[in-house]
Protein backbone atom coordinates (compact mmCIF):
# COMPACT_ATOMS: atom_id res chain seq x y z
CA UNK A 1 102.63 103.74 64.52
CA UNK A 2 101.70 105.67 67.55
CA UNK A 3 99.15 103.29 69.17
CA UNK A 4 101.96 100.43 68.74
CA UNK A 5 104.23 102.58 70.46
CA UNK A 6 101.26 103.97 73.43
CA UNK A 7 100.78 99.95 73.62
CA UNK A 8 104.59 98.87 74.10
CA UNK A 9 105.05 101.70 76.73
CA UNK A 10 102.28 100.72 78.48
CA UNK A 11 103.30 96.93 78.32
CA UNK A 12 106.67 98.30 79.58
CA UNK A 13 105.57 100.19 82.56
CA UNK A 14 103.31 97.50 83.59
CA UNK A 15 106.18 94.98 83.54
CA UNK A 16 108.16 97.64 85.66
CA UNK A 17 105.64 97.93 88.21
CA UNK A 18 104.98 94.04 88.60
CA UNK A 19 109.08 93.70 88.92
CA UNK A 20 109.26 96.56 91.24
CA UNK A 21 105.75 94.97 93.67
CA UNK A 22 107.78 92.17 93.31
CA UNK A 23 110.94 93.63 94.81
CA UNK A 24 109.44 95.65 97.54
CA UNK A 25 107.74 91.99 98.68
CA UNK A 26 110.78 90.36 98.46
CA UNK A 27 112.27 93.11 100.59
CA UNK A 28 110.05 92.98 103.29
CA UNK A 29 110.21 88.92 103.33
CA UNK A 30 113.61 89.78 103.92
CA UNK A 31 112.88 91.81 107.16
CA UNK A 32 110.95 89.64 108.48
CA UNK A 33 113.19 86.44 107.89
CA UNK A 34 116.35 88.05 109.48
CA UNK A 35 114.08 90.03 112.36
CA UNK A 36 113.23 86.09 113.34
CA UNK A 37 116.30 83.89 112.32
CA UNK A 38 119.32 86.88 111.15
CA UNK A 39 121.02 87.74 108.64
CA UNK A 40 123.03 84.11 107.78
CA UNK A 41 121.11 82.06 105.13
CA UNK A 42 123.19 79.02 106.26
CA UNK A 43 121.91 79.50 109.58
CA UNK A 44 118.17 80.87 108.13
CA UNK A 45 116.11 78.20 106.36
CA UNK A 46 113.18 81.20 105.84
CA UNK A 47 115.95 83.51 104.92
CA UNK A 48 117.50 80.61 102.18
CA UNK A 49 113.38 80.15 100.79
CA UNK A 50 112.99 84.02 100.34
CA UNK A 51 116.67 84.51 98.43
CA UNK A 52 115.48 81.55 96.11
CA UNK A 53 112.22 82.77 95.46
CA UNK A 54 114.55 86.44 94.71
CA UNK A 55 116.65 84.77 92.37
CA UNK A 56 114.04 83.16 90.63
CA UNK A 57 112.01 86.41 89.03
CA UNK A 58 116.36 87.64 88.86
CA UNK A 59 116.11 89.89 91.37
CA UNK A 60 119.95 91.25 91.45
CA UNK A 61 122.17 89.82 93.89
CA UNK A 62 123.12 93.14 95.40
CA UNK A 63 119.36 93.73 95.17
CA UNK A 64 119.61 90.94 97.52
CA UNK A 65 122.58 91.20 99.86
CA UNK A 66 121.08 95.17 100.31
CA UNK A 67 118.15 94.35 101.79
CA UNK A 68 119.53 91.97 104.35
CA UNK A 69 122.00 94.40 105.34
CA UNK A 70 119.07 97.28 105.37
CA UNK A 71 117.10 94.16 107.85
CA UNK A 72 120.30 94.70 110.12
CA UNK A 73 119.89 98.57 110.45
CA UNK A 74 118.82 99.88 113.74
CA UNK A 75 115.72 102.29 111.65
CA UNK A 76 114.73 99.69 109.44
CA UNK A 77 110.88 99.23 109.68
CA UNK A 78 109.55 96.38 111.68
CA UNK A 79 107.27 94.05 109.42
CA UNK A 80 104.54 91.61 111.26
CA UNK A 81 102.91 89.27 108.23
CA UNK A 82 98.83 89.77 109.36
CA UNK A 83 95.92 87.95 107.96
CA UNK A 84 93.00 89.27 106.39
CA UNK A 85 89.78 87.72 105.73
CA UNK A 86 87.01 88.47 103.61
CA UNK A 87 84.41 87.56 100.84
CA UNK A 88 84.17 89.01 97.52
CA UNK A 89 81.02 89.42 95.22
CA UNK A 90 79.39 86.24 94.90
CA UNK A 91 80.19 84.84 98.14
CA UNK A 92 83.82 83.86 96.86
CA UNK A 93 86.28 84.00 99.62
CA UNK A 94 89.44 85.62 99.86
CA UNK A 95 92.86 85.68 102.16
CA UNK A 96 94.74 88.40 102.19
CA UNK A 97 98.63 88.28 103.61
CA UNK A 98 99.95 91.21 104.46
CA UNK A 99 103.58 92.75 105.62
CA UNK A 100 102.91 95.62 107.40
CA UNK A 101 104.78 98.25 110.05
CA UNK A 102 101.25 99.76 110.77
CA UNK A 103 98.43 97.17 111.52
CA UNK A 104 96.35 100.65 111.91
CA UNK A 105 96.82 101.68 108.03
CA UNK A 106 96.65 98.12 106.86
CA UNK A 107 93.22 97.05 108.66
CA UNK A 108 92.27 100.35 107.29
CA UNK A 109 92.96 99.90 103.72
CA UNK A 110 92.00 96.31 103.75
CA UNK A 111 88.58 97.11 104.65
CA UNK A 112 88.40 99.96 102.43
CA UNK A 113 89.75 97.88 99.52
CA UNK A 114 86.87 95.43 100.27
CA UNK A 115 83.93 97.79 100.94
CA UNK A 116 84.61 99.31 97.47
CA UNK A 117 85.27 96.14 95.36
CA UNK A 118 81.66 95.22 96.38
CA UNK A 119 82.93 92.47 98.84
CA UNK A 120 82.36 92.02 102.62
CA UNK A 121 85.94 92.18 105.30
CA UNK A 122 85.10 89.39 107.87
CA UNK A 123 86.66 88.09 111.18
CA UNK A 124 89.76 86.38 111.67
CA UNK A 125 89.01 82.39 111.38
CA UNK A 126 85.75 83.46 109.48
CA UNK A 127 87.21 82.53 105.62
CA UNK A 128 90.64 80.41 106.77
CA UNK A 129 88.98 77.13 107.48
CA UNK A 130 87.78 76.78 104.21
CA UNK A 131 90.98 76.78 102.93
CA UNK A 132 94.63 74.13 103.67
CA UNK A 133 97.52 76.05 104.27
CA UNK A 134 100.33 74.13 102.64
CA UNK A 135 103.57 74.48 101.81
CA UNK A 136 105.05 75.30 98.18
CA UNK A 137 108.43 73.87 96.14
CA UNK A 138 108.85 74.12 92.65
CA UNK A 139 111.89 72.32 91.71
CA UNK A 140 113.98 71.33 88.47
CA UNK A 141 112.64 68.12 87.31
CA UNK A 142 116.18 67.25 85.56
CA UNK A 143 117.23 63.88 86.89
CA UNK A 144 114.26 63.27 88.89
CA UNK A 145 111.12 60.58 88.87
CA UNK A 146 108.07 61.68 90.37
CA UNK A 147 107.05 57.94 91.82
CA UNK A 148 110.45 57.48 93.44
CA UNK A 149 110.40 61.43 94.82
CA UNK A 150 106.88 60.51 96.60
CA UNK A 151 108.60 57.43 98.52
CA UNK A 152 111.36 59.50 99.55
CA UNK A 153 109.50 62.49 100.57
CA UNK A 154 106.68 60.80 102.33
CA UNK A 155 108.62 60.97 105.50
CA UNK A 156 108.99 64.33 105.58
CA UNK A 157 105.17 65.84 105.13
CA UNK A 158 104.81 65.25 101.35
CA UNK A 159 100.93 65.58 100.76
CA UNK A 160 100.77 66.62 96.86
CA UNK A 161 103.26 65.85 93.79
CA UNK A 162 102.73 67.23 90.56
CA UNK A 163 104.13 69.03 87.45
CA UNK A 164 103.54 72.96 86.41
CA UNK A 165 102.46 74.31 82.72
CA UNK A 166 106.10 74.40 82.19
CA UNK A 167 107.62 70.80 82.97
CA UNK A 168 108.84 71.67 86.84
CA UNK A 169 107.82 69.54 89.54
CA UNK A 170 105.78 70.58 92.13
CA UNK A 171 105.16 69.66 95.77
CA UNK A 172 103.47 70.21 98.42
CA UNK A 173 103.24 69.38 102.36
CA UNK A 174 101.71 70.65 105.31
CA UNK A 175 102.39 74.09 106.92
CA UNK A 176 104.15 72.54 110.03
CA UNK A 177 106.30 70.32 107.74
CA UNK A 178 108.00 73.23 105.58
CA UNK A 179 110.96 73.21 107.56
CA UNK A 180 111.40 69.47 107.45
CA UNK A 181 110.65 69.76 103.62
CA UNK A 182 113.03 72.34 102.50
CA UNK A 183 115.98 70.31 104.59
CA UNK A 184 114.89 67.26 103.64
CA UNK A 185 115.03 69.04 99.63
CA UNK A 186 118.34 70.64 100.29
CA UNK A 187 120.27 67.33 101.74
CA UNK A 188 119.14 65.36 98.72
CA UNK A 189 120.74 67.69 96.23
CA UNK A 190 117.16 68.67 94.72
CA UNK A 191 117.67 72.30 93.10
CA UNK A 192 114.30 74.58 94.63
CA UNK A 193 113.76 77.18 92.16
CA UNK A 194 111.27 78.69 94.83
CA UNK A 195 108.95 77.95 97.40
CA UNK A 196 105.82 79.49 98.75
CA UNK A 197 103.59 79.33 101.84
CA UNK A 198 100.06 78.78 100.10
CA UNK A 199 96.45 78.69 100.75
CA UNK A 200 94.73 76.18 98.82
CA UNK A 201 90.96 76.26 99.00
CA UNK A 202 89.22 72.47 100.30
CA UNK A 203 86.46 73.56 97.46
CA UNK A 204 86.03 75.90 95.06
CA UNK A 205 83.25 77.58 93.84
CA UNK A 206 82.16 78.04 89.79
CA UNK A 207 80.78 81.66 88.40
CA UNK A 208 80.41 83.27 85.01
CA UNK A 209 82.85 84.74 83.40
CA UNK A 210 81.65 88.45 83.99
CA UNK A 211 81.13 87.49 87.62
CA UNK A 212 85.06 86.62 88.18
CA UNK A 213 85.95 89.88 86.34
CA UNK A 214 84.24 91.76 89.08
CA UNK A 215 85.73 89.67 91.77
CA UNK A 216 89.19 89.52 89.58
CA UNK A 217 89.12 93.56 89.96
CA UNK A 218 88.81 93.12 93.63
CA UNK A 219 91.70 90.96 94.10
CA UNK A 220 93.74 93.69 91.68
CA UNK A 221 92.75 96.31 93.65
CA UNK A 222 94.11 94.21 97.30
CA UNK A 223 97.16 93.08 94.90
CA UNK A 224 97.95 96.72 94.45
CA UNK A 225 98.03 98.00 97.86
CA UNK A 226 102.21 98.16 99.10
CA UNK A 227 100.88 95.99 102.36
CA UNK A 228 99.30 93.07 100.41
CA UNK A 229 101.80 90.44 99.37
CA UNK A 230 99.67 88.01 98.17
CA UNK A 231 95.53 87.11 97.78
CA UNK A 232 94.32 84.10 97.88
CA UNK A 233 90.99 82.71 96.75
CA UNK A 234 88.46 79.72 96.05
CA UNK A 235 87.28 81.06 92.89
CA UNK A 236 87.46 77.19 90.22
């Protein structure tokens, strides 16, 4: 009865600390979306993205509506998104977006993170052209055909249109077409449950199973730093 018990509370504090990573990213998306457009989602199409994607792991609303309001303060912390590049073991490579008030700390721990998960920090533009960066939107497929979506979407960037483990639709278009995208999304009525900026790899690379545990407890250990908001890799 005890180990069920050690085993739920662990399960429970691990779901904590994913919810509360997931928060403080949120939260510093927030800064950074109001520092460049304010504090008016109307008015803020990277401000509208980040309160969907909030609402979509139910983040509270006044969850929300603090941290744009903590965005407006005059000694809120300044967040800059920086890019990281590196390899891990086995020559897979990783990208590592960050949020950070302190490009000194961040480089820092970055490289540390890397030197000790038996991977290799590199230059910027040394992993990035391996990979498309692409924009993200998962939306409710209710009402919805995928053939006629790809005609009407074409215009706007569409590169990708496909469906998730869970029936939602997913698209994707080019980094310079998000903005186009997500207006062309919300003047059609089309309900975004969220949408991402991603980094999708033009090939990926096959290992063993023990090798992408070793490279899987490299991207935990990035994944766990408060800087890192999200890795990306080319790992098949």
């Amino acid at each position: 009865m005890g180990r069920i018990f050690e085993v739920r509370k662990s399960s429970m504090f691990a779901r904590y600390d994913r919810m509360a990573k997931q928060f403080s990213r949120v939260g510093k998306e927030i800064a950074i979306a109001v520092k460049k457009g304010g504090p008016e989602p109307d008015t803020n199409p990277m401000l509208r993205r980040v309160m969907q994607n909030a609402k979509s792991f139910n983040m509270p609303k006044d969850r929300i509506e603090a941290a744009i309001k903590n965005a407006m303060g005059k000694d809120t912390s300044n967040y800059d998104e920086v890019l990281y590049e590196g390899y891990a073991p086995y020559g897979i490579a990783l990208l590592v977006v960050t949020a950070t008030d302190n490009t000194t700390r961040t480089v820092a721990n970055v490289r540390s993170h890397f030197n000790k998960g038996g991977g290799t920090p590199g230059n910027s533009g040394s992993v990035s052209f391996l990979f498309k960066h692409l924009g993200m939107f998962k939306l409710k497929p209710e009402g919805l055909n995928m053939d006629e979506l790809e005609l009407e979407l074409i215009d706007f960037g569409l590169e990708e249109v496909g469906e998730d483990s869970e029936g939602n639709i997913i698209i994707r278009c080019g980094f310079t077409d998000f903005g186009n995208m997500q207006k062309a999304l919300e003047e059609k009525g089309i309900t975004i449950i969220s949408s991402e900026l991603e980094w999708i790899p033009a090939n990926t690379i096959e290992v063993s199973e023990e090798q992408s545990e070793e490279v899987f407890k490299l991207i935990e250990r990035l994944e766990g730093d408060d800087d890192v908001q999200h890795v990306f890799h080319n790992m098949a």
